[in-house]
N, C-alpha and C. Protein backbone atom coordinates (compact mmCIF):
# COMPACT_ATOMS: atom_id res chain seq x y z
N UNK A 1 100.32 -55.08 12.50
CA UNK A 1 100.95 -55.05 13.79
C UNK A 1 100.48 -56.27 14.57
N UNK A 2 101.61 -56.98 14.97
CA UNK A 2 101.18 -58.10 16.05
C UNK A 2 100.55 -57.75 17.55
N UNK A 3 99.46 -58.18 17.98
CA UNK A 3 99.49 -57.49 19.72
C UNK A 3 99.74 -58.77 20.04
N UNK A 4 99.69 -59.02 21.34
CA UNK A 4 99.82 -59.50 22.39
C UNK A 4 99.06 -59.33 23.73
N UNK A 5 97.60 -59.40 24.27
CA UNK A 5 97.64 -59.40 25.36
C UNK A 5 97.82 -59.90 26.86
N UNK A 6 98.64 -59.31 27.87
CA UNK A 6 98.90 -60.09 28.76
C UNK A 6 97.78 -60.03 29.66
N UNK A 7 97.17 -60.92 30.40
CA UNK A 7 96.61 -60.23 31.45
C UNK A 7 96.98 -60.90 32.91
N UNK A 8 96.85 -60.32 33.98
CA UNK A 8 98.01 -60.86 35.18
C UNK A 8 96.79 -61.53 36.22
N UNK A 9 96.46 -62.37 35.55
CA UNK A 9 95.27 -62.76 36.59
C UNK A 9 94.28 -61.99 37.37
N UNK A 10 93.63 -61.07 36.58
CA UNK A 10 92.79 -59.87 37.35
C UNK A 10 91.46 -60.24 36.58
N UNK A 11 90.44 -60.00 36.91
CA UNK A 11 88.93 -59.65 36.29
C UNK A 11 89.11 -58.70 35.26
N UNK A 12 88.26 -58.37 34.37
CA UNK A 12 88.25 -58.00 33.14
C UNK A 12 87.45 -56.66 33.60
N UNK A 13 88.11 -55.68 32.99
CA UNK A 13 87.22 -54.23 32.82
C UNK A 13 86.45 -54.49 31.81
N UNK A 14 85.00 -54.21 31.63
CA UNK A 14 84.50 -53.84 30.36
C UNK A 14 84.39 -52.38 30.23
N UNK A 15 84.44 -51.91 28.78
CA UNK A 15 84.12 -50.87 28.25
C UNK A 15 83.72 -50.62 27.13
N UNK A 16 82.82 -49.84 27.15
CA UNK A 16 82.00 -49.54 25.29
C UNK A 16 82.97 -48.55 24.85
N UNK A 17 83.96 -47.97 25.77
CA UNK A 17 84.02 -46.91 24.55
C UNK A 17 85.16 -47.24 23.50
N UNK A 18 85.41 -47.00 22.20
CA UNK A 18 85.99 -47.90 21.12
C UNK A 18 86.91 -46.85 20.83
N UNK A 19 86.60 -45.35 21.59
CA UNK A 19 87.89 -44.20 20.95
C UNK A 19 88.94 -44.13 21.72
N UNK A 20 90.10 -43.94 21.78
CA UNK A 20 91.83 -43.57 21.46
C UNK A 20 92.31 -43.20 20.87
N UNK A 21 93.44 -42.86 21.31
CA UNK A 21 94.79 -41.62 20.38
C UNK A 21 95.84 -42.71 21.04
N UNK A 22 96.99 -42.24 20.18
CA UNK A 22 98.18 -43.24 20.66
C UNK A 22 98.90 -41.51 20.86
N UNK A 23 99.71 -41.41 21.96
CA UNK A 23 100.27 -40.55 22.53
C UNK A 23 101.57 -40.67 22.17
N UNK A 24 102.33 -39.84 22.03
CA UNK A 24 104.16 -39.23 21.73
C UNK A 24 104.83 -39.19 23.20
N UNK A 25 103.75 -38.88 23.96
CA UNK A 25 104.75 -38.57 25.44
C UNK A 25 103.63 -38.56 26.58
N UNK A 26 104.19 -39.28 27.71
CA UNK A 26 103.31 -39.12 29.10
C UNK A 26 102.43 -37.70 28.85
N UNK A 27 103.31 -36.23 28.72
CA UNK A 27 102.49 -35.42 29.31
C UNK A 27 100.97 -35.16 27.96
N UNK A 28 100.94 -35.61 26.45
CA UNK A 28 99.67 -35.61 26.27
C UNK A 28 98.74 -35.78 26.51
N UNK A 29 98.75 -36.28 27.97
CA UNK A 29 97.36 -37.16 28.22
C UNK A 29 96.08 -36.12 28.57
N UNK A 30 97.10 -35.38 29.13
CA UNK A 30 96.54 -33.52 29.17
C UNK A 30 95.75 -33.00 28.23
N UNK A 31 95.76 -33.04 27.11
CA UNK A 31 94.86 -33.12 25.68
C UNK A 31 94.13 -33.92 25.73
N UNK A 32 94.54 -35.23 25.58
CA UNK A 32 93.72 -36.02 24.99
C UNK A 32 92.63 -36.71 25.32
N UNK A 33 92.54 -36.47 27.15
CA UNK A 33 91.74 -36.67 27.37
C UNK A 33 90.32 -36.21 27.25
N UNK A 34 90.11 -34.88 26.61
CA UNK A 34 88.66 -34.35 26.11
C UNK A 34 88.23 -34.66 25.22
N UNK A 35 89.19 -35.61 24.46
CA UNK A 35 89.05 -35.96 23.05
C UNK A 35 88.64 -37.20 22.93
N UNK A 36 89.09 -38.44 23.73
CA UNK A 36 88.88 -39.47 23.92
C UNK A 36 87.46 -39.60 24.78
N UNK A 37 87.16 -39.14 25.30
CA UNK A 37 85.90 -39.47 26.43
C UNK A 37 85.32 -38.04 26.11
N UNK A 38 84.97 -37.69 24.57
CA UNK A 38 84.35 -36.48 24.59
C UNK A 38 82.63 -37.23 24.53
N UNK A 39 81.70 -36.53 24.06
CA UNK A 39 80.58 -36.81 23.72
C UNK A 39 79.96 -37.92 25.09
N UNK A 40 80.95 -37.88 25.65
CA UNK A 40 80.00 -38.78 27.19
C UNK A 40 80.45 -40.36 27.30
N UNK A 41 81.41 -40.45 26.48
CA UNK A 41 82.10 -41.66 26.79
C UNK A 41 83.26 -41.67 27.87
N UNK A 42 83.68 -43.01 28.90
CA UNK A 42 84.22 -42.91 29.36
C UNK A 42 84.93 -44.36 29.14
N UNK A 43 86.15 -43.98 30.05
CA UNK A 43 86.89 -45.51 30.09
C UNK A 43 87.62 -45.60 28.47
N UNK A 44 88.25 -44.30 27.78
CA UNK A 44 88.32 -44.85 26.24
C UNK A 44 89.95 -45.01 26.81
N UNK A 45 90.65 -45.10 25.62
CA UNK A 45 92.01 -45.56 25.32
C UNK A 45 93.49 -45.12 25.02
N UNK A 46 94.25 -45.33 25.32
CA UNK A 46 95.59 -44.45 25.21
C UNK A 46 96.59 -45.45 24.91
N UNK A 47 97.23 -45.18 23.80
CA UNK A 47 98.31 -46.29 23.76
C UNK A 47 99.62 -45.61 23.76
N UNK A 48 100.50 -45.68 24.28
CA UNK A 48 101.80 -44.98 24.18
C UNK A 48 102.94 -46.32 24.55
N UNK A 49 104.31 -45.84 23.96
CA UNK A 49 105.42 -46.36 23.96
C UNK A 49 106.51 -46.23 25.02
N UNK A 50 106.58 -47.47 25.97
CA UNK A 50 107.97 -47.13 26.81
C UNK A 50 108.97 -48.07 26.22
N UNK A 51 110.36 -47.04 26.10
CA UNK A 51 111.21 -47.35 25.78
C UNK A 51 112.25 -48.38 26.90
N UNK A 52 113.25 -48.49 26.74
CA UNK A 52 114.19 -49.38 27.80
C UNK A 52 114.97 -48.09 28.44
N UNK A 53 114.84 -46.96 27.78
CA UNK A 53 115.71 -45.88 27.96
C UNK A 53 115.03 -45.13 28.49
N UNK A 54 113.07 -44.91 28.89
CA UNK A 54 112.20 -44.35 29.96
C UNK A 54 112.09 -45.28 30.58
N UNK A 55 113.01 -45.72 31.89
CA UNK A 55 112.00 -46.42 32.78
C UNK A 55 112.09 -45.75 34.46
N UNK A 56 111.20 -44.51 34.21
CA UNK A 56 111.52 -43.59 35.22
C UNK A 56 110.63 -43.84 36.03
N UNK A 57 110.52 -44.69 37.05
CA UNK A 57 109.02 -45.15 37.36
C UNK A 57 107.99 -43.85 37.98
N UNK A 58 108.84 -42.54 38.59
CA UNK A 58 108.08 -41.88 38.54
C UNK A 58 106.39 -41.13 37.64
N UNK A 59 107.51 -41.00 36.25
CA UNK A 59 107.16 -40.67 35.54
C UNK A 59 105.59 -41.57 35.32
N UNK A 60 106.14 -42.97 34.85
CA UNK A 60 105.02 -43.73 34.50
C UNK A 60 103.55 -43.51 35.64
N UNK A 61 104.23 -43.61 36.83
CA UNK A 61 102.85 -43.93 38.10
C UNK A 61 102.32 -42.83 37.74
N UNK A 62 103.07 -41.38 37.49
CA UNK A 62 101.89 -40.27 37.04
C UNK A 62 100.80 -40.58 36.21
N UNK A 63 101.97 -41.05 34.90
CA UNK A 63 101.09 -41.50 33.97
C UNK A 63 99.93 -41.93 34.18
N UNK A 64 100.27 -43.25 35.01
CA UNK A 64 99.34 -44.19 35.34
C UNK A 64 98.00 -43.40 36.26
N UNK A 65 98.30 -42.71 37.33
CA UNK A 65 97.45 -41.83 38.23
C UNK A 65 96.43 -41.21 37.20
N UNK A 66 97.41 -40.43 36.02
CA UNK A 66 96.63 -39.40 35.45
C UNK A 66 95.37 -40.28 34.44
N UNK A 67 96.10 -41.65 33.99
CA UNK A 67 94.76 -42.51 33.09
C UNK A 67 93.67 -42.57 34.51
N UNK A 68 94.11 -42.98 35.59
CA UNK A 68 93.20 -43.60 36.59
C UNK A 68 91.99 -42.07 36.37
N UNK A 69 92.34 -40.79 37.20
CA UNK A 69 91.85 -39.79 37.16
C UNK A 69 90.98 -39.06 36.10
N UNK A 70 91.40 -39.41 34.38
CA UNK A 70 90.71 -39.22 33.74
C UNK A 70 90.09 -40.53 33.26
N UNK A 71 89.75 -41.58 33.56
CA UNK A 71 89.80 -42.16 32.91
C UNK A 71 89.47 -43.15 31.59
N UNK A 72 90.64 -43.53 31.28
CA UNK A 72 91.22 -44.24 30.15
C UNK A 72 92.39 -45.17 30.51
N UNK A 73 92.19 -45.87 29.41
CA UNK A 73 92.54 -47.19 29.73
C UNK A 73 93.90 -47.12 28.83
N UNK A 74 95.18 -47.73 29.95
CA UNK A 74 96.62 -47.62 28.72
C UNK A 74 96.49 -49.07 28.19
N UNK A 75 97.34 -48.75 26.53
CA UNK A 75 97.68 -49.91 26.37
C UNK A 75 99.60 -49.36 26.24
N UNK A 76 100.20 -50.43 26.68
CA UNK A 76 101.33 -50.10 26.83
C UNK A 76 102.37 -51.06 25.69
N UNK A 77 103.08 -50.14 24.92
CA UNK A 77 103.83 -50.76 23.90
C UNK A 77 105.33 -50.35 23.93
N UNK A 78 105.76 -51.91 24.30
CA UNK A 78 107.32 -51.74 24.70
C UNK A 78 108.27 -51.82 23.58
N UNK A 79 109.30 -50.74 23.70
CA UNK A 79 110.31 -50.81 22.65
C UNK A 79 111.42 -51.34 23.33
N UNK A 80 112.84 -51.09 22.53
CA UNK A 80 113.62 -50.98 23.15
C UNK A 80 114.33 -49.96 22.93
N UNK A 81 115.87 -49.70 21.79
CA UNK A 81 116.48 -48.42 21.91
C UNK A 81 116.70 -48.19 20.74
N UNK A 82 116.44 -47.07 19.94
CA UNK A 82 117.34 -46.74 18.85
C UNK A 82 118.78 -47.21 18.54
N UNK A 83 118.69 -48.11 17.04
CA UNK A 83 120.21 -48.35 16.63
C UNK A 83 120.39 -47.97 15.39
N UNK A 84 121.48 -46.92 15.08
CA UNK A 84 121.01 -46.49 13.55
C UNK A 84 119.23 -45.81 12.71
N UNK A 85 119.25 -47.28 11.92
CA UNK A 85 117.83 -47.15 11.18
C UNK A 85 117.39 -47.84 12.14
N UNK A 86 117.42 -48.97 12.67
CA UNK A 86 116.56 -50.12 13.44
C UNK A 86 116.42 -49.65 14.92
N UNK A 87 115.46 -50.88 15.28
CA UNK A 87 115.69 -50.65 17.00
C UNK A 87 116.07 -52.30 16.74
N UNK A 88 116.73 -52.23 18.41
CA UNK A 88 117.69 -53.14 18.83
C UNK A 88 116.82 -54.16 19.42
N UNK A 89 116.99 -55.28 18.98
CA UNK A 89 116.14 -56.71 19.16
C UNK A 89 116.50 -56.63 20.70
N UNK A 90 115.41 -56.93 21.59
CA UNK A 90 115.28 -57.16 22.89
C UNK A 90 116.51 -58.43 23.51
N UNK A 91 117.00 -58.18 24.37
CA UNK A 91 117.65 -59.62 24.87
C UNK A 91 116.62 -59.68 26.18
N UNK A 92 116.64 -61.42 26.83
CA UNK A 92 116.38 -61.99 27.62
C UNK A 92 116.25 -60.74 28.59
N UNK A 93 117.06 -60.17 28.90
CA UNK A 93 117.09 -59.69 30.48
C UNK A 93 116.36 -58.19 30.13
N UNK A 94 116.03 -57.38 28.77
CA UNK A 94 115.58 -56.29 28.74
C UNK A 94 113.81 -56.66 28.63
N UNK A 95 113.48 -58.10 28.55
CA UNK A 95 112.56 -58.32 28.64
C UNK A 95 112.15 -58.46 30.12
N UNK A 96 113.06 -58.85 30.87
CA UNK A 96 112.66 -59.12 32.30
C UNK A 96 112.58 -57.81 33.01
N UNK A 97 113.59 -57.12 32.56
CA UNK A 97 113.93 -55.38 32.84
C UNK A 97 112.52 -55.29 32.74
N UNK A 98 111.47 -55.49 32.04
CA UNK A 98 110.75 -54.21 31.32
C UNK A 98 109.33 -54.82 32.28
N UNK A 99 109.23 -56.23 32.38
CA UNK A 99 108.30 -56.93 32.49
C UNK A 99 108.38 -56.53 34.38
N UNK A 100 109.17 -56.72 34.77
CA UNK A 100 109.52 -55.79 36.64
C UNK A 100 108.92 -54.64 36.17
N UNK A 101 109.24 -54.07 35.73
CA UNK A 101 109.37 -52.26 35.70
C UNK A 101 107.66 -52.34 35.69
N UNK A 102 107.49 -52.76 34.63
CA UNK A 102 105.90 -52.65 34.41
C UNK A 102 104.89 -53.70 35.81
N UNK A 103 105.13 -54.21 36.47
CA UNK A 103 104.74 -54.71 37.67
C UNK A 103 105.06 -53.94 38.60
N UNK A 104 105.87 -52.86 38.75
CA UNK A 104 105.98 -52.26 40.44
C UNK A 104 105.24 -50.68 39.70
N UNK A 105 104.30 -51.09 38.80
CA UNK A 105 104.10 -49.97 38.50
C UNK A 105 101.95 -50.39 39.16
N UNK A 106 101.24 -49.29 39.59
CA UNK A 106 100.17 -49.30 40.25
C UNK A 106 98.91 -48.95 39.15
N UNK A 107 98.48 -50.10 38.72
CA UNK A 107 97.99 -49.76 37.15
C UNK A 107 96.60 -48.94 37.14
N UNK A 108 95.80 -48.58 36.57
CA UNK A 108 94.71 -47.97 36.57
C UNK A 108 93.46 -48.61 36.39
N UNK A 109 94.20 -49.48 36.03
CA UNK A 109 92.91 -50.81 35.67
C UNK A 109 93.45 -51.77 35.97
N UNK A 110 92.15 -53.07 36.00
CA UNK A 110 92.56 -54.52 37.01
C UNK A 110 92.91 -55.04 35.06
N UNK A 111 92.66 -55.03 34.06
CA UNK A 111 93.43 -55.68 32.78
C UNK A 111 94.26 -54.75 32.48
N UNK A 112 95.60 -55.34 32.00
CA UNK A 112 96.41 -54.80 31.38
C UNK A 112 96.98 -55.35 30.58
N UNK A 113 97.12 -53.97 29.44
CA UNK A 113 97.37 -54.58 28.14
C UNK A 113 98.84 -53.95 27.66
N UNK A 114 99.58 -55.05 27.09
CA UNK A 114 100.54 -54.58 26.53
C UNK A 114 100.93 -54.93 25.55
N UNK A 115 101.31 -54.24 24.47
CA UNK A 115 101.90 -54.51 23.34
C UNK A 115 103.73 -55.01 23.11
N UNK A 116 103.87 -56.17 22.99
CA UNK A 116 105.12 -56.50 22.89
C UNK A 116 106.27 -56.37 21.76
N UNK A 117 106.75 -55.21 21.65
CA UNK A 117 107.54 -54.57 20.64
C UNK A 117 106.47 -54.25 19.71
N UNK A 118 106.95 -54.18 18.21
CA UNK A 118 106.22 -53.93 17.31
C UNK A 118 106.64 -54.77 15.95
N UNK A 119 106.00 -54.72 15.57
CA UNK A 119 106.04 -55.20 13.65
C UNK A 119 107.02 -56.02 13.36
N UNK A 120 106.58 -57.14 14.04
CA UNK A 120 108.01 -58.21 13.85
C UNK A 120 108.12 -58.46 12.10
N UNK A 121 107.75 -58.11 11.13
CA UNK A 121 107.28 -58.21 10.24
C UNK A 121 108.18 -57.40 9.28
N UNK A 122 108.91 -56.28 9.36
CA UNK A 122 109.16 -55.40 9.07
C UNK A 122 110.94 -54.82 9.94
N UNK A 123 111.75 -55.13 9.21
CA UNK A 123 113.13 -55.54 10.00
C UNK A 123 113.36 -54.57 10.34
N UNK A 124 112.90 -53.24 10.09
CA UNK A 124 113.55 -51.94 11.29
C UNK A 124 113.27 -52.20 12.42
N UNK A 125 112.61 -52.63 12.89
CA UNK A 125 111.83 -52.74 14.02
C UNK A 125 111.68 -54.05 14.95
N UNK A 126 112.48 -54.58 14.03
CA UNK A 126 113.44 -55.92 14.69
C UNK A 126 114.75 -56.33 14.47
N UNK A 127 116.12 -55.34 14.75
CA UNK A 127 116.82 -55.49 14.95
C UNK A 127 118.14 -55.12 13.44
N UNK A 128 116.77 -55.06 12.37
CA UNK A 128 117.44 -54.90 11.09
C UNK A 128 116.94 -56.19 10.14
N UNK A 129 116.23 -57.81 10.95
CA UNK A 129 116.02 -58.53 10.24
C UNK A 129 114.61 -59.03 10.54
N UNK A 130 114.01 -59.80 9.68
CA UNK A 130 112.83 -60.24 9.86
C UNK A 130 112.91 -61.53 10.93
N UNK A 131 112.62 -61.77 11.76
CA UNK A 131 113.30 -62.81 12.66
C UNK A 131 111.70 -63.25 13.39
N UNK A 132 111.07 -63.91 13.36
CA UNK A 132 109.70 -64.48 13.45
C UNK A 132 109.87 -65.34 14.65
N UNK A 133 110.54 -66.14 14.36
CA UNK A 133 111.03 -67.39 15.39
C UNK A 133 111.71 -66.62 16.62
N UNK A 134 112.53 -65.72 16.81
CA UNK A 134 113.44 -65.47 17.82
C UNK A 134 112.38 -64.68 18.26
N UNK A 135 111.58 -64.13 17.77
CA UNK A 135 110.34 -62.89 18.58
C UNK A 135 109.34 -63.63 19.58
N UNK A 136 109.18 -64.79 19.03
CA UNK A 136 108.26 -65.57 19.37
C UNK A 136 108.55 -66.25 20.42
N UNK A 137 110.12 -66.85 20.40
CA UNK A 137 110.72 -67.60 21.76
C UNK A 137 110.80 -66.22 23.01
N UNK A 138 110.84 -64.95 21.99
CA UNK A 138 110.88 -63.95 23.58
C UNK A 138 110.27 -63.56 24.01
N UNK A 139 109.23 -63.89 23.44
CA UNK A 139 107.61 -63.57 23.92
C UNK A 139 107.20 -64.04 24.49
N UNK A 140 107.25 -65.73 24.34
CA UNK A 140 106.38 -66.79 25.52
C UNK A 140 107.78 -67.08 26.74
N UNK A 141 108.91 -66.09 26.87
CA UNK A 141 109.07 -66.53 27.96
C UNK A 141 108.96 -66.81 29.12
C-alpha cells in the first residue's frame, strides 16, 4: 500500500503508542477504543475510509470529537465510489471535493494524516487499470 502523508503546517504530535484497528464505520470507535489504548496506552490509532459518497460532515466532526475524547489518532483513507469490480479513478474536482471536505472538518490532532486512495498497484482499486503516472499527477496537485 502506498501512503502519503499530508501535513497542513501544524507541529507534530508525538506518540509511543504503535496500536490500531482500521474501522468499517464511524460508529466502531465505540469498541475500539478499549482495545487500542488498553494496557495504559494512549494517543493509539484508527484508520478508516471516507468515501466521495460519505461526506456528511456531521457525521465525520463526531467522528472526529469522538477520536479527540478517546483519544486516538485518525488516519484518514480516501476512496472514491464503487464501479462494478473497481472503484472509480478520482477526477480533479473529487480530489478538491474531498481535500475541502476534509479541511472544514475540526481535527483531533494538530498532524493529519491521510491516506490517498489505495493500491495504485493493483487495478481494482484504480479504476480497472494499473495507472502509476495519472495517480501521481493527482496526488501532487
Amino acid at each position: 500500500m502506498l501512503f502519503f502523508w499530508l501535513i497542513f503546517n501544524k507541529p507534530i504530535l508525538a506518540s509511543d503508542n504503535i496500536f490500531g484497528l482500521h474501522l468499517t464505520q464511524p460508529q466502531d470507535i465505540e469498541t475500539a477504543k478499549d482495545i487500542i489504548n488498553s494496557n495504559g496506552g494512549d494517543w493509539g490509532w484508527v484508520t478508516i475510509v471516507i468515501r466521495l459518497d460519505q461526506l456528511n460532515h456531521q457525521t465525520w466532526q463526531d467522528f472526529f470529537d469522538n477520536c479527540r475524547k478517546y483519544h486516538l489518532i485518525p488516519i484518514i483513507r480516501l476512496a472514491t465510489i464503487g464501479d462494478g469490480d473497481n472503484w472509480k479513478t478520482p477526477l480533479p474536482s473529487d480530489i478538491d471535493n474531498l481535500a475541502n471536505f476534509l479541511n472544514s472538518l475540526n481535527w483531533p490532532t494538530t498532524q493529519q494524516h491521510i491516506i490517498l486512495f489505495n493500491e495504485i498497484n493493483h487495478a481494482q482499486e484504480w479504476g480497472g487499470e494499473i495507472d502509476i503516472k495519472n495517480y501521481v499527477e493527482s496526488s501532487v496537485r
